[in-house]
Protein backbone atom coordinates (compact mmCIF):
# COMPACT_ATOMS: atom_id res chain seq x y z
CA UNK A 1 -17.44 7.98 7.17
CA UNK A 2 -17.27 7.65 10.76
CA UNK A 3 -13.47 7.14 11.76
CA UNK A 4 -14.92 3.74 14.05
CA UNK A 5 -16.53 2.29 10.51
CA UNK A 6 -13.37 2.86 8.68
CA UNK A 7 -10.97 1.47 11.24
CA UNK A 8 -12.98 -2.29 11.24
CA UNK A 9 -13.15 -1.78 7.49
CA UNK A 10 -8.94 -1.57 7.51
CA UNK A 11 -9.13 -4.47 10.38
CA UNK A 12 -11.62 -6.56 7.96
CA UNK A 13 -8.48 -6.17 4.70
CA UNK A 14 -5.36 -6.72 7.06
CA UNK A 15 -7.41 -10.29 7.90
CA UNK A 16 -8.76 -10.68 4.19
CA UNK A 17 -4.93 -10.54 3.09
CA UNK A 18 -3.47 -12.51 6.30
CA UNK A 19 -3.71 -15.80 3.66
CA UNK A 20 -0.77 -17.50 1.97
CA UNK A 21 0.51 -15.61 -1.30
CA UNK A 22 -2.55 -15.77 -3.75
CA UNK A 23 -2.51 -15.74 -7.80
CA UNK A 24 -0.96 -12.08 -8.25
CA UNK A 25 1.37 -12.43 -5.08
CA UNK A 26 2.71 -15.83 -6.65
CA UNK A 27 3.44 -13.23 -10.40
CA UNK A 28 5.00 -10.81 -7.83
CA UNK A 29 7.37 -13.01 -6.20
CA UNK A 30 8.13 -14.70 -9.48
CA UNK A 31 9.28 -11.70 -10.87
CA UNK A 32 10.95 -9.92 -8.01
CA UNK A 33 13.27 -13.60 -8.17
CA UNK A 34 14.09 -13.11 -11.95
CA UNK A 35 14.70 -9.41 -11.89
CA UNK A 36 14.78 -7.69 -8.76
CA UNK A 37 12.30 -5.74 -6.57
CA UNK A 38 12.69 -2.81 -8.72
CA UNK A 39 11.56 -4.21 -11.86
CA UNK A 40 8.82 -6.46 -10.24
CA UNK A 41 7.13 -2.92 -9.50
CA UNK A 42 5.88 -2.55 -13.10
CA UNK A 43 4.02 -5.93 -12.37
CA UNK A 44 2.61 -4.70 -9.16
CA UNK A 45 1.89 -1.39 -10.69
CA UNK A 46 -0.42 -3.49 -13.39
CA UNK A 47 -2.00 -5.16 -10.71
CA UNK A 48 -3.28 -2.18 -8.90
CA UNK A 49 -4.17 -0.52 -11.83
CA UNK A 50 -7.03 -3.94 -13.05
CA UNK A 51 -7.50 -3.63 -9.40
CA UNK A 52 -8.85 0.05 -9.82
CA UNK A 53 -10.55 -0.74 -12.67
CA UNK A 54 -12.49 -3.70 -11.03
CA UNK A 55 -13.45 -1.53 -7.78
CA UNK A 56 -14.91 1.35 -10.80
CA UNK A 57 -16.74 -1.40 -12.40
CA UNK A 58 -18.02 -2.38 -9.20
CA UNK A 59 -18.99 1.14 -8.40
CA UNK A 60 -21.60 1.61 -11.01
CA UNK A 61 -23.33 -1.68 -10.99
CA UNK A 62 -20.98 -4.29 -12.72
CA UNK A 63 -21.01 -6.65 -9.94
CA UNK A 64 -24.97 -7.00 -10.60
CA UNK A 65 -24.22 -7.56 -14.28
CA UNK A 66 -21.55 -10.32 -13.58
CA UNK A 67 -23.89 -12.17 -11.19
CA UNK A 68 -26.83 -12.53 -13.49
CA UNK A 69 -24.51 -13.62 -15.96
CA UNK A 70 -21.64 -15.34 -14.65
CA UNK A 71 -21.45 -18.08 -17.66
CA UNK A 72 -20.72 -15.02 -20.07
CA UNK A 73 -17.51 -14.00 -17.85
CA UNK A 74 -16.27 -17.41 -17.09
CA UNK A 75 -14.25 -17.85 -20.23
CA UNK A 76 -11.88 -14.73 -19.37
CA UNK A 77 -10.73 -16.58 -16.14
CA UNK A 78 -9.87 -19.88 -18.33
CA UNK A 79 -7.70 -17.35 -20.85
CA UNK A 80 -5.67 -16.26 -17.27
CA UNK A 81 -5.32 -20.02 -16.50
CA UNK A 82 -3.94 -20.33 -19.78
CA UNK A 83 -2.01 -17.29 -19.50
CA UNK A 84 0.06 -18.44 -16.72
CA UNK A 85 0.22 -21.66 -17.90
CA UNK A 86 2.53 -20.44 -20.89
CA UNK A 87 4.73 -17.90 -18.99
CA UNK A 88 5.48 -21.04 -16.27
CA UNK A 89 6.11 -23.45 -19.42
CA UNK A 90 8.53 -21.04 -21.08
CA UNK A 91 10.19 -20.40 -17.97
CA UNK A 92 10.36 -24.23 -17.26
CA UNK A 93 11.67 -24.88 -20.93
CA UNK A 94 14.23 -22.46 -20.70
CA UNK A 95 17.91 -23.09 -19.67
CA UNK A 96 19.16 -19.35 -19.10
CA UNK A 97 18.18 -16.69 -17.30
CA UNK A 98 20.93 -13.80 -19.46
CA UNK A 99 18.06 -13.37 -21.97
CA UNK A 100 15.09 -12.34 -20.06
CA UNK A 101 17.36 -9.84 -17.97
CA UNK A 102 18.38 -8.62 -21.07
CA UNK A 103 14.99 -8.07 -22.36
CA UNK A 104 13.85 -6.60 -19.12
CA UNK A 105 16.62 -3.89 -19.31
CA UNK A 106 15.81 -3.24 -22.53
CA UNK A 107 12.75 -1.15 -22.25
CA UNK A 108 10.19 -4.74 -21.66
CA UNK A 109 8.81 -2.95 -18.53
CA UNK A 110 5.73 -2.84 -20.51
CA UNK A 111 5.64 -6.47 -20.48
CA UNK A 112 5.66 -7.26 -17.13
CA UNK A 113 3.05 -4.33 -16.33
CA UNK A 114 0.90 -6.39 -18.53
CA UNK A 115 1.53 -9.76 -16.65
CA UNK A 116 -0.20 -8.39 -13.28
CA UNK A 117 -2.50 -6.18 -15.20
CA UNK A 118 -3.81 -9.79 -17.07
CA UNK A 119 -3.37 -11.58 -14.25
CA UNK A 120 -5.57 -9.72 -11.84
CA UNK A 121 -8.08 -8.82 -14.57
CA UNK A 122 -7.95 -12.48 -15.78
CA UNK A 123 -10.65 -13.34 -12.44
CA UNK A 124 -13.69 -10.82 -13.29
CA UNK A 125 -15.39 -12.54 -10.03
CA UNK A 126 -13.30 -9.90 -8.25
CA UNK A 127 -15.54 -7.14 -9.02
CA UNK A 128 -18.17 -9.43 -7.18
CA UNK A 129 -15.96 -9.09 -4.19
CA UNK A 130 -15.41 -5.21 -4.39
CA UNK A 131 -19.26 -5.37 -4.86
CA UNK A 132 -19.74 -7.26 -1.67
CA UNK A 133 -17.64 -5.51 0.45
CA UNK A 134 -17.57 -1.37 -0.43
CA UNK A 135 -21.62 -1.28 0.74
CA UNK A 136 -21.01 -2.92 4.54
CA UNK A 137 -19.01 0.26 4.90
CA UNK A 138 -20.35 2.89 3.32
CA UNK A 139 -23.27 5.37 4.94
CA UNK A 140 -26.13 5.74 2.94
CA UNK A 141 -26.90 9.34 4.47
CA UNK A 142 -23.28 10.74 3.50
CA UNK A 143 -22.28 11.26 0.13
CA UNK A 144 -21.27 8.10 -1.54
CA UNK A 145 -18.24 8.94 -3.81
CA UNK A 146 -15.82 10.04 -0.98
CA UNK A 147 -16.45 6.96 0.83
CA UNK A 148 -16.00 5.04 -2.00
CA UNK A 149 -12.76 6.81 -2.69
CA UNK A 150 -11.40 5.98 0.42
CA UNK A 151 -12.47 2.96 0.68
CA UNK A 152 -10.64 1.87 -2.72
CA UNK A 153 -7.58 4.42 -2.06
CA UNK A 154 -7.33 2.20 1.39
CA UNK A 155 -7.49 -1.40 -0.24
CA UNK A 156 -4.73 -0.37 -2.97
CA UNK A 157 -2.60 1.48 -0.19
CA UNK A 158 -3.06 -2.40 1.66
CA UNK A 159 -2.79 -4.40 -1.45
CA UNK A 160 0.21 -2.64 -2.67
CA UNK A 161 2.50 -3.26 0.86
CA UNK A 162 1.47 -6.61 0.85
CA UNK A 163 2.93 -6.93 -2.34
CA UNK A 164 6.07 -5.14 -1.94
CA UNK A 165 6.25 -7.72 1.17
CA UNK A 166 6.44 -10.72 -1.06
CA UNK A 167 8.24 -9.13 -3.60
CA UNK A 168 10.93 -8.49 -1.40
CA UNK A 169 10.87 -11.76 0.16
CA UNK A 170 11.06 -13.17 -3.42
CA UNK A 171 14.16 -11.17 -4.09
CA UNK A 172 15.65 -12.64 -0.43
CA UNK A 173 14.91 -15.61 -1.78
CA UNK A 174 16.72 -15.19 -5.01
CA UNK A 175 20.23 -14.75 -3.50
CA UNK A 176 20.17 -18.45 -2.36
CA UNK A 177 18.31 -19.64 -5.64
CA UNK A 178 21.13 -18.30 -8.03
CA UNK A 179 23.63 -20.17 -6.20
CA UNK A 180 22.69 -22.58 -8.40
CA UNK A 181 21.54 -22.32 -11.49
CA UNK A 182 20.00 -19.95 -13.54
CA UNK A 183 17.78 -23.19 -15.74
CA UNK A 184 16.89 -23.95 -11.62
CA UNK A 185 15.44 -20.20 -10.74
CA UNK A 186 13.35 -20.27 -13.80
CA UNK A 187 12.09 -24.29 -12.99
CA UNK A 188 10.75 -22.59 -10.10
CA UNK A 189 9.46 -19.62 -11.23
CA UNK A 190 7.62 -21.61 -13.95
CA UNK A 191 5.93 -23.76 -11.07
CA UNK A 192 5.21 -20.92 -9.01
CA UNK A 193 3.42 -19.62 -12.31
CA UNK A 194 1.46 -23.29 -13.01
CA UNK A 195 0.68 -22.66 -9.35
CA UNK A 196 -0.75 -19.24 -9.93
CA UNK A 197 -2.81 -20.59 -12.90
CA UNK A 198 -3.90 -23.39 -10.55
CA UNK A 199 -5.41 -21.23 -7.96
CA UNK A 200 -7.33 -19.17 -10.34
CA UNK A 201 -8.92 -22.27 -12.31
CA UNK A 202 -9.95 -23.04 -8.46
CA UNK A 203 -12.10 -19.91 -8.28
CA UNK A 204 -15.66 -20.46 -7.85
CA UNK A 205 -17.93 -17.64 -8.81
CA UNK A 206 -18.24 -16.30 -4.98
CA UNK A 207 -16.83 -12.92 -3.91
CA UNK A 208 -13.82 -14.36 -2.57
CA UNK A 209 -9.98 -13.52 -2.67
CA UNK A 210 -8.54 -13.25 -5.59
């Protein structure tokens, strides 16, 4: 891959993230509120890992599959929208915040590696977008796996500081939030989730942000 190619490729993500916070950046600084930067990183961690899984999916051919037969994917999106919806309800309902730091320092890591994971897999219109972009880059006359590679390595390496960016703006954000109550941070971290779950059920089928 010529070093010119891979530079507007790198341009063409900075711009694609330059957007307010999407679905899995609204998880990140959700979490990063309710339990700190370092704990939020199991949730980013299962975001780029559905993330990798969606670019391999779009590497041999899935893309193609979803597009013939979008109706046949659409219901995992509505179980995300659903999904969100119940974390942001039980975080609405609830009226302390001791519990779920309790649980989350209690070996739940596993939990909130499974909220980005389901999250990010929860729109399978993203392996449309992988399956749109990777080939505008790549050169057919050079081997194809190595640009692929870097290509994907690239978009995690991007996706990843972006989060870290929110997350740490979340937990800035947190310092004034639990001034006043702990029922109040998780009011707002249960909107910020209904939010989330909004966005996605606004996905069309178009390789798009996700």
């Amino acid at each position: 891959m010529a070093m010119e190619t891979y530079l507007i490729y790198l341009a063409a993500v900075a711009v694609f993230f330059a957007t307010p916070p999407d679905t899995s950046q609204l998880l990140i600084i959700s979490n990063s509120v309710r339990y700190g930067l370092k704990r939020s990183a199991y949730t980013m961690a299962g975001d780029l890992t559905a993330n990798s899984l969606q670019m391999t999916g779009a590497a041999f051919g899935l893309a193609a599959i979803i597009a013939t037969s979008a109706s046949a994917f659409v219901w995992i999106k509505w179980l995300g929208v659903a999904y969100l919806v119940w974390i942001g309800v039980q975080l609405i309902l609830s009226k302390d915040q001791t519990d779920d730091v309790a649980a989350a320092e209690s070996g739940q890591s596993f939990r909130l590696f499974r909220q980005g994971f389901v999250t990010s897999m929860a729109n399978p219109f993203a392996v449309v977008f992988f399956g749109a972009l990777f080939p505008q880059f790549i050169d057919p006359t050079s081997p194809v796996l190595p640009q692929l590679l870097i290509l994907g390595v690239t978009y995690l390496v991007v996706d990843g500081a972006i989060l870290l960016v929110w997350g740490w703006l979340g937990v800035r954000a947190a310092a004034a939030l639990r001034q006043s109550s702990f029922g109040a941070v998780n009011k707002i971290c249960g909107t910020l989730m209904i939010g989330a779950a909004a966005l996605l059920a606004s996905k069309d089928f178009q390789p798009q942000r996700y």
